[in-house]
C-alpha atoms as a PDB file:
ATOM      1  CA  UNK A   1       0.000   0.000   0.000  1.00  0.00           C
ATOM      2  CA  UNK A   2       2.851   2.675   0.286  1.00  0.00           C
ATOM      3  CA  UNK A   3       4.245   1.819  -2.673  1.00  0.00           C
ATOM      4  CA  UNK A   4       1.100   3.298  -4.253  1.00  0.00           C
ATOM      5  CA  UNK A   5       1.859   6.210  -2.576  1.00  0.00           C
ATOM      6  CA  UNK A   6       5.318   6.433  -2.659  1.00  0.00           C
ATOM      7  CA  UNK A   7       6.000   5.972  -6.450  1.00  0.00           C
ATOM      8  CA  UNK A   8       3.056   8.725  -8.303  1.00  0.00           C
ATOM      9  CA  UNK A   9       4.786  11.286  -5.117  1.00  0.00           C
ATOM     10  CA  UNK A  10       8.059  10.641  -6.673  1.00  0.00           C
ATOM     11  CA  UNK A  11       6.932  11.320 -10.326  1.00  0.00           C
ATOM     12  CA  UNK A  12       4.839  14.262  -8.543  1.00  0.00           C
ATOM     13  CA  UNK A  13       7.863  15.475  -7.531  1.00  0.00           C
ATOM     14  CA  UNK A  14       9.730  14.767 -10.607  1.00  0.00           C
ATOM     15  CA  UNK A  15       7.088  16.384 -12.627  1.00  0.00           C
ATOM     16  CA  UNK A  16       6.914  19.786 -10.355  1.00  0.00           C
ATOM     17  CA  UNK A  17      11.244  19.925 -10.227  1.00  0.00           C
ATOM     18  CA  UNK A  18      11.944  19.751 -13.923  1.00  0.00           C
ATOM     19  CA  UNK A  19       9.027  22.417 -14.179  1.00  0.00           C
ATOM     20  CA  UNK A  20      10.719  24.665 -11.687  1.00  0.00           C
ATOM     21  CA  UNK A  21      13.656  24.222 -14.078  1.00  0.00           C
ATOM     22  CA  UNK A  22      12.500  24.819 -17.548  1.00  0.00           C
ATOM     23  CA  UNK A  23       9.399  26.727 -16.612  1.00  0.00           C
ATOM     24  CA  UNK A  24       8.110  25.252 -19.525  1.00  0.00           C
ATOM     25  CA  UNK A  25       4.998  22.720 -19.847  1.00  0.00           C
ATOM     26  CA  UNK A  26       6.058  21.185 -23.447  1.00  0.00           C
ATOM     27  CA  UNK A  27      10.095  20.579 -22.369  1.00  0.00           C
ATOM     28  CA  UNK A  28       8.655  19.268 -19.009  1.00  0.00           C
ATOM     29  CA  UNK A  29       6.332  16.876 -21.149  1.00  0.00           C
ATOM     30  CA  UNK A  30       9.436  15.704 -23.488  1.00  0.00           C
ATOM     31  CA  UNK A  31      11.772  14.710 -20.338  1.00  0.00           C
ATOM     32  CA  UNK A  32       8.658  13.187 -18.569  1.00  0.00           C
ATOM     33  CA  UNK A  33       8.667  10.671 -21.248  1.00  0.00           C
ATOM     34  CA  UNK A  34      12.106   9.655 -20.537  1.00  0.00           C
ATOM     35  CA  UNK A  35      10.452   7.623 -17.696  1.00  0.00           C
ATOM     36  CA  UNK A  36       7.933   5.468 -18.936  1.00  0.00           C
ATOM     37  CA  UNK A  37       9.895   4.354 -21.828  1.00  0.00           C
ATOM     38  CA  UNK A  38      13.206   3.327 -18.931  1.00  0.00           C
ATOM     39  CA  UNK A  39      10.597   1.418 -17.621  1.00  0.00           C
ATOM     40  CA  UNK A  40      10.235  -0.623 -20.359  1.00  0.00           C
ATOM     41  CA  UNK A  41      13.922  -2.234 -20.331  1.00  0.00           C
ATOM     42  CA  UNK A  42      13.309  -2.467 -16.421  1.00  0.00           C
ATOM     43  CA  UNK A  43      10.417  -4.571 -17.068  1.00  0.00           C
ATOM     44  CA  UNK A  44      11.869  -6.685 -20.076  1.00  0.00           C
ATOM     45  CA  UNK A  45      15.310  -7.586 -18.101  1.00  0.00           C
ATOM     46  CA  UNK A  46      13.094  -8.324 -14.702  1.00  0.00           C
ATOM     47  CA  UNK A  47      11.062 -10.530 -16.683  1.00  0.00           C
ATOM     48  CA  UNK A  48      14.433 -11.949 -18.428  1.00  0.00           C
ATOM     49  CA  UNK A  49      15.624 -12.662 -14.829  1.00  0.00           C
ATOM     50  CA  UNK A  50      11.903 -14.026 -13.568  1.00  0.00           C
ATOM     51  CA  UNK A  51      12.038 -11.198 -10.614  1.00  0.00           C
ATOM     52  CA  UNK A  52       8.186 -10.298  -9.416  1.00  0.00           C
ATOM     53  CA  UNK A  53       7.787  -7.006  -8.295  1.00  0.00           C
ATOM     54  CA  UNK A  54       8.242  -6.106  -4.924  1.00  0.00           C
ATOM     55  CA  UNK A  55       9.734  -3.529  -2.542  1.00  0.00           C
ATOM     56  CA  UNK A  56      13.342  -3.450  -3.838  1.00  0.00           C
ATOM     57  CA  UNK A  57      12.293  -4.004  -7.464  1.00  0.00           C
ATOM     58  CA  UNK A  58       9.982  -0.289  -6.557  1.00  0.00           C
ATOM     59  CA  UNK A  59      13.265   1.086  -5.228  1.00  0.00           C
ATOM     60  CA  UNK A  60      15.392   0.349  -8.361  1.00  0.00           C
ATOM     61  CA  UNK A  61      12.364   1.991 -10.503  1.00  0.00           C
ATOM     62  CA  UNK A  62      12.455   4.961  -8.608  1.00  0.00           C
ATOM     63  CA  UNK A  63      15.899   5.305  -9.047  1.00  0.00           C
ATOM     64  CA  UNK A  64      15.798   5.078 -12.619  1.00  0.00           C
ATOM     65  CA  UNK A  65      13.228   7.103 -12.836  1.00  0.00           C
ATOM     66  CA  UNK A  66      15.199  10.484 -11.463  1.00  0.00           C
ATOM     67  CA  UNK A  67      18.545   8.847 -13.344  1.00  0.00           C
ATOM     68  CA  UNK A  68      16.131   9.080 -16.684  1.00  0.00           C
ATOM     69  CA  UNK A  69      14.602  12.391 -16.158  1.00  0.00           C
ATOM     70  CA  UNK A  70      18.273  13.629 -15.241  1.00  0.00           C
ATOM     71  CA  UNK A  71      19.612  12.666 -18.825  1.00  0.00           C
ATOM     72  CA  UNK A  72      17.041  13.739 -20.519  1.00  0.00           C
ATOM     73  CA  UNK A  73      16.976  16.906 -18.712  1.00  0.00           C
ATOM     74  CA  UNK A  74      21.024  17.374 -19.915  1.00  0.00           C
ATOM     75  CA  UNK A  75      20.063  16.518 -23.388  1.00  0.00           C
ATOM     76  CA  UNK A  76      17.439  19.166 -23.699  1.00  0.00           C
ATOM     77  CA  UNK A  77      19.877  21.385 -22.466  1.00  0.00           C
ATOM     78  CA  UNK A  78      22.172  20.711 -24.940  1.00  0.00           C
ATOM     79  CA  UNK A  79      19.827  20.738 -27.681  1.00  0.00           C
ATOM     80  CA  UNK A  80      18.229  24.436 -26.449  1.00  0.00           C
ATOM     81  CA  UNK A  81      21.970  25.375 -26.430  1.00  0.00           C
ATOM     82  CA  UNK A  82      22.465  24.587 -29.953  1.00  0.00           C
ATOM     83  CA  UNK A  83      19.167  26.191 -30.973  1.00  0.00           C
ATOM     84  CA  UNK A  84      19.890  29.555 -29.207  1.00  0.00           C
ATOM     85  CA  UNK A  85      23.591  29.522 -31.349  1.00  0.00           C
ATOM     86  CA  UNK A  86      21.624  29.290 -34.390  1.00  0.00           C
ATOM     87  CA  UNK A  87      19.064  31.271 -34.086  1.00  0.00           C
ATOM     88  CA  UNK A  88      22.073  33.635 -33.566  1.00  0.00           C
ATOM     89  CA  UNK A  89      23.286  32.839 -36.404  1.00  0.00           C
ATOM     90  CA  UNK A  90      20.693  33.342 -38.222  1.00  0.00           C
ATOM     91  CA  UNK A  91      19.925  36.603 -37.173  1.00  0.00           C
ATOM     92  CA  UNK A  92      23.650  37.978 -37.787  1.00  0.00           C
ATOM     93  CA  UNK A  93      22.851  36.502 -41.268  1.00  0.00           C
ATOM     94  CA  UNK A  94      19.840  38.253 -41.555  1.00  0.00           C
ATOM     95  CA  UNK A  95      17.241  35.729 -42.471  1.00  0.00           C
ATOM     96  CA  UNK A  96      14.619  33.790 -41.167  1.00  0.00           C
ATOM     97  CA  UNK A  97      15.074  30.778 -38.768  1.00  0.00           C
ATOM     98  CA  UNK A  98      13.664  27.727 -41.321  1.00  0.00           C
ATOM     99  CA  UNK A  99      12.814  23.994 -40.223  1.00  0.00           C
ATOM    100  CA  UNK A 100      16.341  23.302 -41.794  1.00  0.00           C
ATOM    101  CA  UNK A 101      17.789  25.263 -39.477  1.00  0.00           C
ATOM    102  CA  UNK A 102      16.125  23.373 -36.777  1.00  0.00           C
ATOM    103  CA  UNK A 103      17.309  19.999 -37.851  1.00  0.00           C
ATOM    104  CA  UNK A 104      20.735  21.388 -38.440  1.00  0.00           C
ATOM    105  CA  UNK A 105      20.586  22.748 -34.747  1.00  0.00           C
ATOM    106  CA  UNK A 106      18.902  19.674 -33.867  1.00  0.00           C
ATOM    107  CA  UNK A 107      21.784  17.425 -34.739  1.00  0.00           C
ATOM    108  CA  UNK A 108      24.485  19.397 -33.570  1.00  0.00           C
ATOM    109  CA  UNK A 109      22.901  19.203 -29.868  1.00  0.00           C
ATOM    110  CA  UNK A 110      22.387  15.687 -30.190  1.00  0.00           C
ATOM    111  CA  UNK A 111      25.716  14.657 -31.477  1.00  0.00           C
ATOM    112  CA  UNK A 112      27.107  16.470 -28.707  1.00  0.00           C
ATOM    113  CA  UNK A 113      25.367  14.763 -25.813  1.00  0.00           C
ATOM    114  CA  UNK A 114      26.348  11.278 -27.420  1.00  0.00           C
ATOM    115  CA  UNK A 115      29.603  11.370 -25.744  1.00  0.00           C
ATOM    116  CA  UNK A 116      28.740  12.392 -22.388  1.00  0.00           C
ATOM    117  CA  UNK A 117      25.324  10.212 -22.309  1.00  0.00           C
ATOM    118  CA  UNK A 118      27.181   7.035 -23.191  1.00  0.00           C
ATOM    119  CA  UNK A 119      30.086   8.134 -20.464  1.00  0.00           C
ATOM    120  CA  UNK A 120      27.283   7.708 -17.830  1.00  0.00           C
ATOM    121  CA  UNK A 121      25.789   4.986 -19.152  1.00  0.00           C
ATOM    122  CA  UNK A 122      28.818   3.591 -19.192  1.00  0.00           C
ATOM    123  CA  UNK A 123      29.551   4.465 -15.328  1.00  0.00           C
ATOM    124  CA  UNK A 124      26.218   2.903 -14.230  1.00  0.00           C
ATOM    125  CA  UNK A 125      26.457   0.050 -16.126  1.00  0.00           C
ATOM    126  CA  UNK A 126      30.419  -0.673 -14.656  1.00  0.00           C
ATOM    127  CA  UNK A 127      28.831  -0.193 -11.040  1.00  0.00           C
ATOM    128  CA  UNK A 128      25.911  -2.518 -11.051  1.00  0.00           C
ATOM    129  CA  UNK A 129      26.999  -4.954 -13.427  1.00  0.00           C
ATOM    130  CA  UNK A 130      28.845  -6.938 -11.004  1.00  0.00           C
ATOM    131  CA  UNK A 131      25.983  -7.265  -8.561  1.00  0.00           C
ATOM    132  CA  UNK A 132      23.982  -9.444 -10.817  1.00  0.00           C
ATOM    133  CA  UNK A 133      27.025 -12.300 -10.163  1.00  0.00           C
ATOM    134  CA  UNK A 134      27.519 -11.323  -6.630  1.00  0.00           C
ATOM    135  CA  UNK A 135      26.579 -14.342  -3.672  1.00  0.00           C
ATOM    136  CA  UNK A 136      26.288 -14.031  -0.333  1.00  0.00           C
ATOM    137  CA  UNK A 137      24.261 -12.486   2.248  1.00  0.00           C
ATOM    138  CA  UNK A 138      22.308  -9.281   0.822  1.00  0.00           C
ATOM    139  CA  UNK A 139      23.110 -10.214  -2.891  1.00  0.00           C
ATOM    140  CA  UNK A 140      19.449 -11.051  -3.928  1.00  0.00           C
ATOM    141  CA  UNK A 141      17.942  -8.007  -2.500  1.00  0.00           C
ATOM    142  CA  UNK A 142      21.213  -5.661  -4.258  1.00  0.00           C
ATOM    143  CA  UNK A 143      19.900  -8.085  -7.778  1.00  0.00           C
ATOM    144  CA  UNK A 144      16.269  -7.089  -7.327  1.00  0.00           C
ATOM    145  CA  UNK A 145      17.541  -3.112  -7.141  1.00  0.00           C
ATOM    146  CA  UNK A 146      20.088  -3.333  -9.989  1.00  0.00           C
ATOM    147  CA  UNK A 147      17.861  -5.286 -12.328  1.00  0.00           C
ATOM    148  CA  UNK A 148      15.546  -2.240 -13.130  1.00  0.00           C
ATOM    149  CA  UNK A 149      18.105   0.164 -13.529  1.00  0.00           C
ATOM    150  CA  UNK A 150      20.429  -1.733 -15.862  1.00  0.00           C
ATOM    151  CA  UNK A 151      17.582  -2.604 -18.156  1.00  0.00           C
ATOM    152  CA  UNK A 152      16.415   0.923 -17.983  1.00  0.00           C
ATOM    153  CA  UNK A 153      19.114   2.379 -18.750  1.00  0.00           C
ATOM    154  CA  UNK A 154      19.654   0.056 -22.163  1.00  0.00           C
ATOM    155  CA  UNK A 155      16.292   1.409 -23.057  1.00  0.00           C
ATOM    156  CA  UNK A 156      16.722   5.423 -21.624  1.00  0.00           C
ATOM    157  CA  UNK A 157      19.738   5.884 -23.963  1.00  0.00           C
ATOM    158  CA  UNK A 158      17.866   4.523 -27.391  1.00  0.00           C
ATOM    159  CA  UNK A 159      14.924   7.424 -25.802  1.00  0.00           C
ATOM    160  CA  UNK A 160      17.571  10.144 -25.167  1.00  0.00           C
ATOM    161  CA  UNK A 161      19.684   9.855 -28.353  1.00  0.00           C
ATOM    162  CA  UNK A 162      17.138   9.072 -30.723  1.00  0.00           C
ATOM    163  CA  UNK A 163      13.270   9.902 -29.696  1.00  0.00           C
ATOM    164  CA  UNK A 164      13.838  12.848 -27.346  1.00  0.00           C
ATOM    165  CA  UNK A 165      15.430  15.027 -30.445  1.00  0.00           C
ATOM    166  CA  UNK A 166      12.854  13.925 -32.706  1.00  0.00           C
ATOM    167  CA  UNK A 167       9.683  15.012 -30.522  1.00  0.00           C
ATOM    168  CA  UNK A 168      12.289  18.158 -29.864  1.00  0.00           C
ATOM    169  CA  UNK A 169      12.192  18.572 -33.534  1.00  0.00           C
ATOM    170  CA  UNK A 170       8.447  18.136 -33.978  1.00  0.00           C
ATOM    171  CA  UNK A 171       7.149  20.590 -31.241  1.00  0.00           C
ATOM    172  CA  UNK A 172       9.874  23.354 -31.662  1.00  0.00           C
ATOM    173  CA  UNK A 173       9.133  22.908 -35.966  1.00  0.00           C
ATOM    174  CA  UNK A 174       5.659  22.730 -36.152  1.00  0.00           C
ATOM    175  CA  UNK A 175       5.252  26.749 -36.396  1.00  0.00           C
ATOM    176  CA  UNK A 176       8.315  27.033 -38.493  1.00  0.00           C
ATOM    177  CA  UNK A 177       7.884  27.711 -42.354  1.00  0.00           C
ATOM    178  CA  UNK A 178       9.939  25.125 -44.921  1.00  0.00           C
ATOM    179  CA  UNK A 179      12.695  26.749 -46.259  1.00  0.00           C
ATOM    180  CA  UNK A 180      11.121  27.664 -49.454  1.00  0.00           C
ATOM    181  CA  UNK A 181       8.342  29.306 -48.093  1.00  0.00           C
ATOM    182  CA  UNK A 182      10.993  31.239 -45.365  1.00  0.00           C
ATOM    183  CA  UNK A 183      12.908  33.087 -48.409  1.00  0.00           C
ATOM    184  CA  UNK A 184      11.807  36.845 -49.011  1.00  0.00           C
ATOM    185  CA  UNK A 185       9.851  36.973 -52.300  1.00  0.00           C
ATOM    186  CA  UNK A 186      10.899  38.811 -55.279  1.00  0.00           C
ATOM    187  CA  UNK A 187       9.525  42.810 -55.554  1.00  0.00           C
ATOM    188  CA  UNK A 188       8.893  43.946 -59.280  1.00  0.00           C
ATOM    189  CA  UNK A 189      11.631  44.432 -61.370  1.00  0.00           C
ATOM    190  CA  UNK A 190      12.849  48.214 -61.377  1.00  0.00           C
ATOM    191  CA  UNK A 191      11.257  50.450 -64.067  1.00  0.00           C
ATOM    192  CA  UNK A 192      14.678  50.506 -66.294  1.00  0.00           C
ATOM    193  CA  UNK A 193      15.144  46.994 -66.675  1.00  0.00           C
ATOM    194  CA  UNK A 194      11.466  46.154 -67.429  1.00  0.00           C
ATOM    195  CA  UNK A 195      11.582  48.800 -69.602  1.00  0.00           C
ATOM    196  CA  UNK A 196      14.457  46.741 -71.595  1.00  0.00           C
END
């Protein structure tokens, strides 16, 4: 019964902290989906392993959960970081900000965080890793923690490379003109040269 409680607090909570940080309902919406879809390696590898669910299983969830909203919170950060540098650009060129822009800002961001996402994957990965061969006396309880995180984190880092920047792409694009309809039309022709 208080893990019904204790689990929707801690996506509450989630939920209301990355809103204090981007102040933002869409970007708080984008990293919010970095959780359910970590959840679904946690639940494929605990099923791999034939783990029910139960108190420590909960605990390793919630974990993931704030390790998943934290990377996708860094990756938005990149990406708004690239975006700001070309809309920049852009207006030091002196033309409008097109879709192709976007994408082009879109993949520098993303390319950047591939590096430093894979470096903690890597870290958490290195750390609980061993725990799934440890024996002795707390080793099953440690396995039924790690379990969900290590699976999770397989599936956070396909959603934080590949999905986050795409939805990033759709809901910062959808107002944006293609770049043929972005270019300044054509005035007349001045009165000499139609003249000719």
């Amino acid at each position: 019964m208080r893990l019904q409680v204790v689990v929707p607090v801690t996506l509450v909570i989630i939920l209301v902290l990355l809103y204090l940080n981007f102040g933002r309902l869409t970007e708080t919406l984008i990293v919010m989906l970095s959780v359910p879809f970590s959840l679904v390696g946690g639940v494929g590898l605990m099923w791999f392993k034939g783990f029910n669910l139960s108190v420590a299983v909960a605990v390793g969830f919630i974990a993931l959960a704030g390790v998943a909203a934290e990377t996708g919170v860094v990756m938005l950060i990149y990406l708004d970081s690239a975006l700001s540098e070309r809309r920049a650009r852009c207006a030091a060129e002196g033309r409008a900000f097109t879709r192709e822009d976007l994408r082009e800002a879109i993949m520098a961001g993303a390319v950047e965080r591939v590096r430093p996402k894979m470096m903690t994957v890597t870290a958490i990965m290195g750390g609980l890793l061993p725990i799934l061969w440890s024996h002795g006396t707390g080793s099953e309880l440690m396995q039924r923690i790690a379990v969900p995180m290590i699976g999770g984190m397989l599936s956070s880092t396909v959603l934080t490379l590949v999905v986050i920047p795409a939805i990033y792409g759709l809901v910062k694009g959808w107002r944006l003109a293609p770049l043929s309809h972005a270019l300044p039309a054509r005035g007349p022709a001045p009165a000499h040269l139609s003249a000719e």
